[in-house]
C-alpha atoms as a PDB file:
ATOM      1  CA  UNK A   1      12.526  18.166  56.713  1.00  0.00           C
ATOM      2  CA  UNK A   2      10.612  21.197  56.422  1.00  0.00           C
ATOM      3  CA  UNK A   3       9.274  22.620  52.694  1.00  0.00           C
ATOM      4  CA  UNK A   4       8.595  25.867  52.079  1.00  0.00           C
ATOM      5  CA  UNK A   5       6.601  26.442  48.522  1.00  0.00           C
ATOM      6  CA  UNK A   6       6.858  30.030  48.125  1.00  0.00           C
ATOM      7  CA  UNK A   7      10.551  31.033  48.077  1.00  0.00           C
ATOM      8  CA  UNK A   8      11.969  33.994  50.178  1.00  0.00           C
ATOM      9  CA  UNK A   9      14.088  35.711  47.903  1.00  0.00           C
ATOM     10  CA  UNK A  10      17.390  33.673  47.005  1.00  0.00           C
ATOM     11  CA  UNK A  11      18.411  32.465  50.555  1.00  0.00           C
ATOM     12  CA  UNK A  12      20.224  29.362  49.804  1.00  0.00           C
ATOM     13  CA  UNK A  13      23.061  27.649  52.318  1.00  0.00           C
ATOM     14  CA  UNK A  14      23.703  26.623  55.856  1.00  0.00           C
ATOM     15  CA  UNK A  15      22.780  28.549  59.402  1.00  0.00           C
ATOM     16  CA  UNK A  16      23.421  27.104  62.371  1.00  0.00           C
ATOM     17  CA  UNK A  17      22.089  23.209  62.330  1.00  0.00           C
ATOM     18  CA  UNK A  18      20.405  24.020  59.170  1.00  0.00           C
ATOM     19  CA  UNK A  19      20.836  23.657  55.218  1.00  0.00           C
ATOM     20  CA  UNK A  20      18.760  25.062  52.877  1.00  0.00           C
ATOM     21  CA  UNK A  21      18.274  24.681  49.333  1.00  0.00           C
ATOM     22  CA  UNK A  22      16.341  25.053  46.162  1.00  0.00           C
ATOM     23  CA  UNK A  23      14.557  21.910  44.485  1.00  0.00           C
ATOM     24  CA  UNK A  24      12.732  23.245  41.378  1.00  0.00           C
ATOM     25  CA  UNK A  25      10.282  26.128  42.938  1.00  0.00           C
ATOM     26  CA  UNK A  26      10.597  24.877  46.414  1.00  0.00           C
ATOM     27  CA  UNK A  27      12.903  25.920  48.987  1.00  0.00           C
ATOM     28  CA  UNK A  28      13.559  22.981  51.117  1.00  0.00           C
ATOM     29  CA  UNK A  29      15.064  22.785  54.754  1.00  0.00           C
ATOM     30  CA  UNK A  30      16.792  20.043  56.166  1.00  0.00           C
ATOM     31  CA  UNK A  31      18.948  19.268  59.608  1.00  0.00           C
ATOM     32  CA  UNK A  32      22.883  20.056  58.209  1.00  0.00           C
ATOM     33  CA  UNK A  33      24.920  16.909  57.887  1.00  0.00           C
ATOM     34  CA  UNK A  34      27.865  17.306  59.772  1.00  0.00           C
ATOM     35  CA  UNK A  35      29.240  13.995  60.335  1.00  0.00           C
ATOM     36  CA  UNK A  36      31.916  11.950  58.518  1.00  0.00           C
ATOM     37  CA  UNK A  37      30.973  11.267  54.661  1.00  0.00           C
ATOM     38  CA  UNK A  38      33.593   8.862  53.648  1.00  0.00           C
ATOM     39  CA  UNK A  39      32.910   6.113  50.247  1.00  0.00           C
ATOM     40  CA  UNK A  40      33.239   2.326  51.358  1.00  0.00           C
ATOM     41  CA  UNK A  41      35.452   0.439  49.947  1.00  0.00           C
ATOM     42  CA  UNK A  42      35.708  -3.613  51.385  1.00  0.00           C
ATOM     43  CA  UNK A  43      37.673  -6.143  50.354  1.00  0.00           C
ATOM     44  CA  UNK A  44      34.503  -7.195  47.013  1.00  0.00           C
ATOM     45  CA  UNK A  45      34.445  -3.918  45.847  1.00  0.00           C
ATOM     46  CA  UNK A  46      38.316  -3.340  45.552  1.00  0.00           C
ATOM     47  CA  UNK A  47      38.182  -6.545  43.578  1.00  0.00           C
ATOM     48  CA  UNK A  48      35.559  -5.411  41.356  1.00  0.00           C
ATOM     49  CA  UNK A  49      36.968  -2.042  40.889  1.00  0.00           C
ATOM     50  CA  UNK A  50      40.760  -3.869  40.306  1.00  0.00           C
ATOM     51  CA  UNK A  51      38.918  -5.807  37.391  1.00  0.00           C
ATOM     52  CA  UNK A  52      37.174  -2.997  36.133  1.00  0.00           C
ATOM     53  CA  UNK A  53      40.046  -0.718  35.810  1.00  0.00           C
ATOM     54  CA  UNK A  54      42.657  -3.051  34.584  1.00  0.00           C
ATOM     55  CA  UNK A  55      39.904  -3.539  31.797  1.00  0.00           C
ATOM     56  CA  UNK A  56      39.651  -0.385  30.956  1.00  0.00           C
ATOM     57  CA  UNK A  57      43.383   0.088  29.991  1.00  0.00           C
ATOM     58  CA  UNK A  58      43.346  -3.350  28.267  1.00  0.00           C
ATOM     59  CA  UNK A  59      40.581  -1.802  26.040  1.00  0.00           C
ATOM     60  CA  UNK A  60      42.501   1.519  25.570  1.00  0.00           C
ATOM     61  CA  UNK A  61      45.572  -0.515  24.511  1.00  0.00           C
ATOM     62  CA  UNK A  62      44.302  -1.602  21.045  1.00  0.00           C
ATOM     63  CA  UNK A  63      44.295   1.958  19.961  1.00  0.00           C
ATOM     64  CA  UNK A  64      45.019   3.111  17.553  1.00  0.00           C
ATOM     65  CA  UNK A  65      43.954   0.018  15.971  1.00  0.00           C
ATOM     66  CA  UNK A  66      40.782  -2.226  16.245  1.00  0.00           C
ATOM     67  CA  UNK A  67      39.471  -3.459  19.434  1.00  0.00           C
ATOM     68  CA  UNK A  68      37.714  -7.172  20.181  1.00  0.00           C
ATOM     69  CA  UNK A  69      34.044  -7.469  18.906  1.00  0.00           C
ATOM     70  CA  UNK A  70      31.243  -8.876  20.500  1.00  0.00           C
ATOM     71  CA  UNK A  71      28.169 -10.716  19.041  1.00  0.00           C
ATOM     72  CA  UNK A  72      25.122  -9.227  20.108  1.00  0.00           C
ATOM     73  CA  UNK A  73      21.586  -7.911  19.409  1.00  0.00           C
ATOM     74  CA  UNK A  74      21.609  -4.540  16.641  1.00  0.00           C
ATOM     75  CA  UNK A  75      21.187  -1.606  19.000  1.00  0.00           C
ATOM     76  CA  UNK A  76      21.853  -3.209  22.663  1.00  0.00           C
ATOM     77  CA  UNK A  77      25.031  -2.172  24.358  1.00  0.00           C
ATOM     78  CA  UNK A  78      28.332  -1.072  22.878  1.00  0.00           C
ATOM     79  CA  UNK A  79      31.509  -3.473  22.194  1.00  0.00           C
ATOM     80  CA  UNK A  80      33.437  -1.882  25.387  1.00  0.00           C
ATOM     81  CA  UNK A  81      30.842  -2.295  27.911  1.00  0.00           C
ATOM     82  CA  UNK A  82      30.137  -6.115  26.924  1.00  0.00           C
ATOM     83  CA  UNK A  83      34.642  -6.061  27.636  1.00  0.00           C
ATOM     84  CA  UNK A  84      34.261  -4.660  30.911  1.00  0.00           C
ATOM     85  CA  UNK A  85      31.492  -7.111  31.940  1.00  0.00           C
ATOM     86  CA  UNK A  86      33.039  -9.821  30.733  1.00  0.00           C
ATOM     87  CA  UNK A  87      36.307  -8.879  33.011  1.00  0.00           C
ATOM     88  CA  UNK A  88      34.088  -9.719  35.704  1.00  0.00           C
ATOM     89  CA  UNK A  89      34.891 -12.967  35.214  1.00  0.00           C
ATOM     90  CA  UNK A  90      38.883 -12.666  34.517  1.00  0.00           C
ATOM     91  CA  UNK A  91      41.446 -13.112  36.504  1.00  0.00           C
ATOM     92  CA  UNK A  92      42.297  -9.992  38.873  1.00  0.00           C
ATOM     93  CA  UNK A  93      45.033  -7.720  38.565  1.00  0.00           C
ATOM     94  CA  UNK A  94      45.935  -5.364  41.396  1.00  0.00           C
ATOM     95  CA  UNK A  95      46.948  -2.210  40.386  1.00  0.00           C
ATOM     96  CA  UNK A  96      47.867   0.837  42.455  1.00  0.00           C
ATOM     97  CA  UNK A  97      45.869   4.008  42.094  1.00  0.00           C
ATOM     98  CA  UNK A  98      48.289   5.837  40.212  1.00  0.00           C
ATOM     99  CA  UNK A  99      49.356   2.950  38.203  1.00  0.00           C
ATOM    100  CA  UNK A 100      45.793   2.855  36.898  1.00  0.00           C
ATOM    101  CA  UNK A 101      45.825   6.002  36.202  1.00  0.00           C
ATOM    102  CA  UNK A 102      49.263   6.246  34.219  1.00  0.00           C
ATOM    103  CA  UNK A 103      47.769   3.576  32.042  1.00  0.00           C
ATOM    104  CA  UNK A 104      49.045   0.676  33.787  1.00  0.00           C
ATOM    105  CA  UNK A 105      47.402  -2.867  33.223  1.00  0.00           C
ATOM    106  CA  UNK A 106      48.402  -6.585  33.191  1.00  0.00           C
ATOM    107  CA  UNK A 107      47.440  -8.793  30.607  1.00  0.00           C
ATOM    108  CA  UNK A 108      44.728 -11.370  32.248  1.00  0.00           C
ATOM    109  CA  UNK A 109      42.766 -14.199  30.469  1.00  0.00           C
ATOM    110  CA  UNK A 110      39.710 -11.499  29.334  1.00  0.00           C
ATOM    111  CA  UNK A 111      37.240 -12.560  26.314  1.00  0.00           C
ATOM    112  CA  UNK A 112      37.757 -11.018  23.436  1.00  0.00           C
ATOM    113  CA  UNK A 113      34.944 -11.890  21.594  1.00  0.00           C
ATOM    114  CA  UNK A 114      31.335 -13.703  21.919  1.00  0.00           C
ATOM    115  CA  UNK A 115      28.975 -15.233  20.225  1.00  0.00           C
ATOM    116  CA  UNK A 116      27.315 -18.330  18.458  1.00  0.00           C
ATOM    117  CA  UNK A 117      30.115 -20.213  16.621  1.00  0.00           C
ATOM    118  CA  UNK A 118      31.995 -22.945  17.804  1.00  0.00           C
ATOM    119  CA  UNK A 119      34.987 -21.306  19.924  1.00  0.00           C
ATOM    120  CA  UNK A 120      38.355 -22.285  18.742  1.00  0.00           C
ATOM    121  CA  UNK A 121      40.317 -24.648  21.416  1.00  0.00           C
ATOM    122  CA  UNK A 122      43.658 -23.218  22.757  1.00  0.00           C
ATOM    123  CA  UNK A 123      46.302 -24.832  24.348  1.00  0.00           C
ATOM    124  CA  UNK A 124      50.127 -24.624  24.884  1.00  0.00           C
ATOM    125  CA  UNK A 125      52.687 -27.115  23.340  1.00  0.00           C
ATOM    126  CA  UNK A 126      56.145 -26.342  23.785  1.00  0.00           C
ATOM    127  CA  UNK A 127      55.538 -22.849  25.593  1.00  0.00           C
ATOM    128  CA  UNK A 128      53.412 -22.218  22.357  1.00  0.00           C
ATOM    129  CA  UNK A 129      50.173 -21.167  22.037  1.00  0.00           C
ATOM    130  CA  UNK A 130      48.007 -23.423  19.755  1.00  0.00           C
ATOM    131  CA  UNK A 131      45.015 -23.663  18.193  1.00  0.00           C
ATOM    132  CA  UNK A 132      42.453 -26.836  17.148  1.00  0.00           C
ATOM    133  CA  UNK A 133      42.622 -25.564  13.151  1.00  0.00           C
ATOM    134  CA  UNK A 134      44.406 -27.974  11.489  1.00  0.00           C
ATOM    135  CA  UNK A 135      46.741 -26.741   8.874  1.00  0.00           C
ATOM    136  CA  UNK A 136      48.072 -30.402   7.678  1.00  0.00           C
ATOM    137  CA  UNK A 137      51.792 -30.250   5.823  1.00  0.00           C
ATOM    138  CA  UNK A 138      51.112 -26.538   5.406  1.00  0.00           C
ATOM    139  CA  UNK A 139      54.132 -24.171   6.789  1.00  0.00           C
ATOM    140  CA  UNK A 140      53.134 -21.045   6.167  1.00  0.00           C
ATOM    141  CA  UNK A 141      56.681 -18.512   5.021  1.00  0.00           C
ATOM    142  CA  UNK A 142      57.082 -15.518   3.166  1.00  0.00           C
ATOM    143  CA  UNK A 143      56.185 -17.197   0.274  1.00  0.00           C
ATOM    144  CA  UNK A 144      52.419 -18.737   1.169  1.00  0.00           C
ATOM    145  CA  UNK A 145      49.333 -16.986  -0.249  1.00  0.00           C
ATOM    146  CA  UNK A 146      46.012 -16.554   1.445  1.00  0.00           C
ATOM    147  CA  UNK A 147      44.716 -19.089  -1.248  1.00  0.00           C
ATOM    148  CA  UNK A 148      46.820 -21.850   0.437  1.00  0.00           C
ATOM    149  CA  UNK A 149      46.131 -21.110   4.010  1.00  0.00           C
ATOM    150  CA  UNK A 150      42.284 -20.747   3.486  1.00  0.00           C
ATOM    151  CA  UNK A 151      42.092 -23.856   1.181  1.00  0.00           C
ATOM    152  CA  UNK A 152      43.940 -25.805   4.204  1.00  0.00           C
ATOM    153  CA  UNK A 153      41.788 -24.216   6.754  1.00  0.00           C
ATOM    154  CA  UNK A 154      38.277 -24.780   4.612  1.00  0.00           C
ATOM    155  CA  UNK A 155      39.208 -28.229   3.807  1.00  0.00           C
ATOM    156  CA  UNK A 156      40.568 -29.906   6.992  1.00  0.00           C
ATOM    157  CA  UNK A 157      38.372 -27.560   9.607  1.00  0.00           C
ATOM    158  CA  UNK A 158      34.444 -28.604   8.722  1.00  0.00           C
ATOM    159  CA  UNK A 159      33.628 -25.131  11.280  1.00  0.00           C
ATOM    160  CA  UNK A 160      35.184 -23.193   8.777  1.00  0.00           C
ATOM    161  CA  UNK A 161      33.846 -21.779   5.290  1.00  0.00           C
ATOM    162  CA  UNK A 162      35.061 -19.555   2.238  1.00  0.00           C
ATOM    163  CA  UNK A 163      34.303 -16.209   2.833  1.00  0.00           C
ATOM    164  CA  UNK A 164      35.446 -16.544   6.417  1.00  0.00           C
ATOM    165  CA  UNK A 165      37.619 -14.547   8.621  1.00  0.00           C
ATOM    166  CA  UNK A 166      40.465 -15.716  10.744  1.00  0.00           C
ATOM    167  CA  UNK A 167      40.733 -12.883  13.886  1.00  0.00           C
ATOM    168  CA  UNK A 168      44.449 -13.200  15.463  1.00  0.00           C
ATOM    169  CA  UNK A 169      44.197 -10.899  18.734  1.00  0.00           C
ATOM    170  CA  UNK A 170      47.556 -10.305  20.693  1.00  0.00           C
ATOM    171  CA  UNK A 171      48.271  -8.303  23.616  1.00  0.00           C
ATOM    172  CA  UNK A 172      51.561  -8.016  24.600  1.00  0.00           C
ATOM    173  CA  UNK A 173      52.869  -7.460  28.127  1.00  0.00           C
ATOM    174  CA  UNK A 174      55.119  -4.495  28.499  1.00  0.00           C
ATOM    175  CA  UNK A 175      56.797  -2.697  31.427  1.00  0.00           C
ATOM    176  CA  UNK A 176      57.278   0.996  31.894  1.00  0.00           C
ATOM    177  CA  UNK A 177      60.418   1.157  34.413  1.00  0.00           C
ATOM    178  CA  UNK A 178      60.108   5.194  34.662  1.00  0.00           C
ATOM    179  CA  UNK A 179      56.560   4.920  36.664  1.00  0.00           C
ATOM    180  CA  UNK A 180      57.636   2.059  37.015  1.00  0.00           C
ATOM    181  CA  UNK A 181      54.071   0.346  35.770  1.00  0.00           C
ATOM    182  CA  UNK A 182      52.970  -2.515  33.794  1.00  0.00           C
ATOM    183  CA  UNK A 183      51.167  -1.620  30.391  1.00  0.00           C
ATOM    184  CA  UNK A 184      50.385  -3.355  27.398  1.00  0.00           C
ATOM    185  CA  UNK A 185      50.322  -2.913  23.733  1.00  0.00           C
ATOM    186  CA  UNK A 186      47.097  -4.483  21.319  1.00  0.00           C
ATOM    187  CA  UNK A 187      46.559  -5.391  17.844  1.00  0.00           C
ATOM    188  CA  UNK A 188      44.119  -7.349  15.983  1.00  0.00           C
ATOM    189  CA  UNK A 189      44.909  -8.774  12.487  1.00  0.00           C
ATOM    190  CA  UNK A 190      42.002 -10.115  10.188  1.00  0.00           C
ATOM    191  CA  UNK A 191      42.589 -12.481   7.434  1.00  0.00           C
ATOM    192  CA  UNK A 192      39.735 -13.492   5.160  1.00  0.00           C
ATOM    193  CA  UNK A 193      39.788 -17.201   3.903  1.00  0.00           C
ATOM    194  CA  UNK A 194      39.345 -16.380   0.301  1.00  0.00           C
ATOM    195  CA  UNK A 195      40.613 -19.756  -1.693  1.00  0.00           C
ATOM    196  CA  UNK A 196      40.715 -17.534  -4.946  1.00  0.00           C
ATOM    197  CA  UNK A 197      43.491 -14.808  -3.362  1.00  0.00           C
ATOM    198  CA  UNK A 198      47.219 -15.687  -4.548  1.00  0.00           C
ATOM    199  CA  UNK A 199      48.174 -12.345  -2.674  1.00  0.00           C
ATOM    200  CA  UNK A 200      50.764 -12.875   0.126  1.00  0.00           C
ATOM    201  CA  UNK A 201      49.858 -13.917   3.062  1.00  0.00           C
ATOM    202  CA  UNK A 202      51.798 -11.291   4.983  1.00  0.00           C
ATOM    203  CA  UNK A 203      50.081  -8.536   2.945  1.00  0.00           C
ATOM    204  CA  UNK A 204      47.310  -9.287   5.025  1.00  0.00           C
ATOM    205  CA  UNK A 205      48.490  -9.725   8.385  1.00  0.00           C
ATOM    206  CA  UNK A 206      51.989  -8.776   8.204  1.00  0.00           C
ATOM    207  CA  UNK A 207      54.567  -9.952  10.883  1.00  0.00           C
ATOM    208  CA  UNK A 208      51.994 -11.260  12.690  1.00  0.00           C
ATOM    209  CA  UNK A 209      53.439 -14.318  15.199  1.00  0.00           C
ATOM    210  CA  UNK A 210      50.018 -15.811  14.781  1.00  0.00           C
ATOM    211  CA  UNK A 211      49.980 -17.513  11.946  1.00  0.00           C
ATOM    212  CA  UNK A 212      52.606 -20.066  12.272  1.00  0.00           C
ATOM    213  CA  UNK A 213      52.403 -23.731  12.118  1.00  0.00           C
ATOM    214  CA  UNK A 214      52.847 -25.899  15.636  1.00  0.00           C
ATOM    215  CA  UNK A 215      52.754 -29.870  14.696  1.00  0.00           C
ATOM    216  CA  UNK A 216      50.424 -29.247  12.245  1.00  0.00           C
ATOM    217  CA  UNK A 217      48.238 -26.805  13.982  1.00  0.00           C
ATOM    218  CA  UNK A 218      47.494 -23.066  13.164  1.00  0.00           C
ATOM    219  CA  UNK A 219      49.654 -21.251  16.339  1.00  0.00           C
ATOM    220  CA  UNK A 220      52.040 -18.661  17.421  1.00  0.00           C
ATOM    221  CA  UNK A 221      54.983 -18.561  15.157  1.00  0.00           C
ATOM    222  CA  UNK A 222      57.418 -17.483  18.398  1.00  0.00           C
ATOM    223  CA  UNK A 223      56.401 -16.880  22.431  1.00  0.00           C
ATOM    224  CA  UNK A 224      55.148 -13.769  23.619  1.00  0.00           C
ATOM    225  CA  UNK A 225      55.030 -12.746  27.096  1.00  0.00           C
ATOM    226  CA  UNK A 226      51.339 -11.644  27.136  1.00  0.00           C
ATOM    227  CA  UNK A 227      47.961 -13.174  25.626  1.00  0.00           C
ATOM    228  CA  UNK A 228      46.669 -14.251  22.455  1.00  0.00           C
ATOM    229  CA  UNK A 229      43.458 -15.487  20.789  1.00  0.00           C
ATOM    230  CA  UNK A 230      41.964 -16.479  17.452  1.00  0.00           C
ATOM    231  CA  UNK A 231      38.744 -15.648  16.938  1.00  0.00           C
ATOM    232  CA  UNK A 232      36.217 -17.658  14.146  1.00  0.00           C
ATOM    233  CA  UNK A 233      34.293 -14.674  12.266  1.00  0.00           C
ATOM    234  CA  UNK A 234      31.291 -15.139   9.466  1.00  0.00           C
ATOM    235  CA  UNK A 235      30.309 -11.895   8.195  1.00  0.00           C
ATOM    236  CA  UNK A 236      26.076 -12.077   7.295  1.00  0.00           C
ATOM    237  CA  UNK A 237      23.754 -10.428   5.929  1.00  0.00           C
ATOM    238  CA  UNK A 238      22.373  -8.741   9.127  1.00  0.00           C
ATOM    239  CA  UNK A 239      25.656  -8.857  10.967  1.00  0.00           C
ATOM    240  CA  UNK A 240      29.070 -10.543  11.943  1.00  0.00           C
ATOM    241  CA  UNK A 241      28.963 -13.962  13.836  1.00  0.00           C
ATOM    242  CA  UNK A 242      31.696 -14.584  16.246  1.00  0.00           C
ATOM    243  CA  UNK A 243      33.073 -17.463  18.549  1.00  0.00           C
ATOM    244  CA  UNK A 244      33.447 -17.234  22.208  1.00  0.00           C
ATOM    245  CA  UNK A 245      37.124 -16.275  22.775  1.00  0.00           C
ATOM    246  CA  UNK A 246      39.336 -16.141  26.268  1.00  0.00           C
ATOM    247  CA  UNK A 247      43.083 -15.131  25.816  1.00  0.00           C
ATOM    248  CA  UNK A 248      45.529 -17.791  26.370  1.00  0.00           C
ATOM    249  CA  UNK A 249      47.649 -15.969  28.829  1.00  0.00           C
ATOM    250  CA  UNK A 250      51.754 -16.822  29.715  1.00  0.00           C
ATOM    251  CA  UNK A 251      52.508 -13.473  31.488  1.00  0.00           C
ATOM    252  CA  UNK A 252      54.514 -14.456  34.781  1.00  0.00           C
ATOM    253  CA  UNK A 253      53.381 -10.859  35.841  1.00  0.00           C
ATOM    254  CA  UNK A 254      49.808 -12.325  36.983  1.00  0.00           C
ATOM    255  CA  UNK A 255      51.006 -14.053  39.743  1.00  0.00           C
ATOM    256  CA  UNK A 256      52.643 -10.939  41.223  1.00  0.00           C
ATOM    257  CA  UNK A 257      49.760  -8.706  40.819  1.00  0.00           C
ATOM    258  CA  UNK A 258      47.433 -10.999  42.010  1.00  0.00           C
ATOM    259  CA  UNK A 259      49.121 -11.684  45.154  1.00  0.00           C
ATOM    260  CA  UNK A 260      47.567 -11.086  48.626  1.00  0.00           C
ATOM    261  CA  UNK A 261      50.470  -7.959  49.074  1.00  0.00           C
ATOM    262  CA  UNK A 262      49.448  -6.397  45.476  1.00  0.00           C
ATOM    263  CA  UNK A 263      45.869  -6.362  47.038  1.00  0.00           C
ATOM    264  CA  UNK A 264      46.942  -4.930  50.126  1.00  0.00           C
ATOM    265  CA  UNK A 265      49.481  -2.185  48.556  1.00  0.00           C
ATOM    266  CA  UNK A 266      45.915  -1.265  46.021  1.00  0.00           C
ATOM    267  CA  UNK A 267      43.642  -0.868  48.606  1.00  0.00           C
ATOM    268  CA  UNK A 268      45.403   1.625  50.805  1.00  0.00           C
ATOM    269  CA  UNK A 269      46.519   3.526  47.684  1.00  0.00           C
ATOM    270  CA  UNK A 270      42.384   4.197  47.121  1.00  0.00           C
ATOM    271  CA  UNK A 271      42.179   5.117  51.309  1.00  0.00           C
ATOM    272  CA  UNK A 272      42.414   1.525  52.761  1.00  0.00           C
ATOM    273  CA  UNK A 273      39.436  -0.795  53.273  1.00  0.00           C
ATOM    274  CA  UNK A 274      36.189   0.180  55.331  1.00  0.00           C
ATOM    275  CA  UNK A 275      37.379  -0.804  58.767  1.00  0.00           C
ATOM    276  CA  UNK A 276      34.034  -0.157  60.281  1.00  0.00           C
ATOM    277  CA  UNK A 277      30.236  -1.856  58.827  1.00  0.00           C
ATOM    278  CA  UNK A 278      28.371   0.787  56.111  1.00  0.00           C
ATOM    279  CA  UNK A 279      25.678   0.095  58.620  1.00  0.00           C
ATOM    280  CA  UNK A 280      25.186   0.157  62.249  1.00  0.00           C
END
């Protein structure tokens, strides 16, 4: 590569075997690159990428409402990029080009939260999703109050405290048949544990399916086809504290999109794997 610090007049471009451009006051010449430019893509990276964009729409699917949280120092790092990395670590999903970019996702076990307090267990009984926090002979109905859950949840749950909040997070797992593409739809309802409140509980949270009772445990009031996690949260002084929360997943979608053809049909709709080694 050949420099040139004084410029000749504005000659910029390719002759013959040659390219030449500017870089700040120097006009620099170097041998023209001619041969195939083409980006990799092997079998890690399309895994990586599938992960990465299925997160993305997962994240874009809370809005208009609010999106999971994440427990971390003031100032480092935004809520959506500590989503992403955790998706790392989620089940992948493989979606086709232009099903990622007509939205399309599948609900996977991603966190939804992290941080310090002691994550709520999740399990399934009876196709239901349930939780650890013991609710005792309370039902909750149209007619409970947020005094009566939070004085159950305080009293039998030593993890819990007045003053807390109780983070339901549900995605459900939809299906666009004009694309045709898988999608999903988020929301995120908070209820504070304030023993004093005798407003109604669905004030707070609305229809929300999870805040039922399943044999005695806090859990999902009906089945959803998707995921769904509740999250411990203690606002402070200098910030909110949150437990460390996966979704519990039934979504009979994640088999199919995780299949050995769904990778196959993903990859060739981004140009098809690197057939040949980045380096020789």
């Amino acid at each position: 590569m050949v420099k040139i610090i004084k410029p000749i007049g504005c000659l910029t471009g390719s002759i013959g075997g040659i390219t030449i451009y500017r870089r700040g006051d120097t006009l620099v010449m170097r041998p023209r690159h001619n041969g195939e430019c083409r980006r990799t893509l092997t079998p890690g990276q399309m895994r990586q990428r599938a992960r990465y964009s299925n997160a993305t729409n997962l994240w874009k699917s809370f809005l208009p409402g609010p999106r999971p949280q994440f427990q971390r120092p003031a100032g480092r790092g935004t809520d959506y990029g500590s989503f992403k990395s955790h998706a790392l670590q989620c089940q992948p999903a493989y979606l086709t080009r232009q099903q990622v970019a007509s939205g399309g996702c599948v609900v996977v076990d991603v966190a939804v939260s992290h941080g310090s307090l002691v994550p709520v267990g999740v399990g399934l009984q009876g196709g239901l999703p349930v939780t650890d926090i013991a609710l005792g002979t309370l039902v909750p109905s149209a007619d409970t109050t947020v005094a009566q859950l939070a004085r159950a949840v305080t009293r039998l749950n030593p993890a819990f405290a007045p003053g807390d909040v109780l983070r339901f997070v549900l995605l459900r797992q939809l299906w666009n048949p004009v694309v045709p593409t898988p999608y999903a739809s988020g929301s995120i309802a908070d209820l504070p544990l304030d023993p004093a409140c005798d407003e109604p509980l669905a004030l707070h949270v609305g229809a929300s399916v999870g805040f039922g009772s399943v044999g005695g445990f806090l859990g999902a009031a009906a089945a959803v086809e998707g995921g769904m996690a509740w999250v411990h949260v203690r606002p402070t002084d200098t910030g909110r504290l949150f437990s460390s929360q996966r979704l519990c997943v039934t979504n009979p979608l994640v088999e199919r999109y995780a299949s050995d053809d769904a990778f196959a049909t993903a990859a060739q709709s981004y140009g098809g794997l690197t057939q040949r080694p980045f380096l020789s």
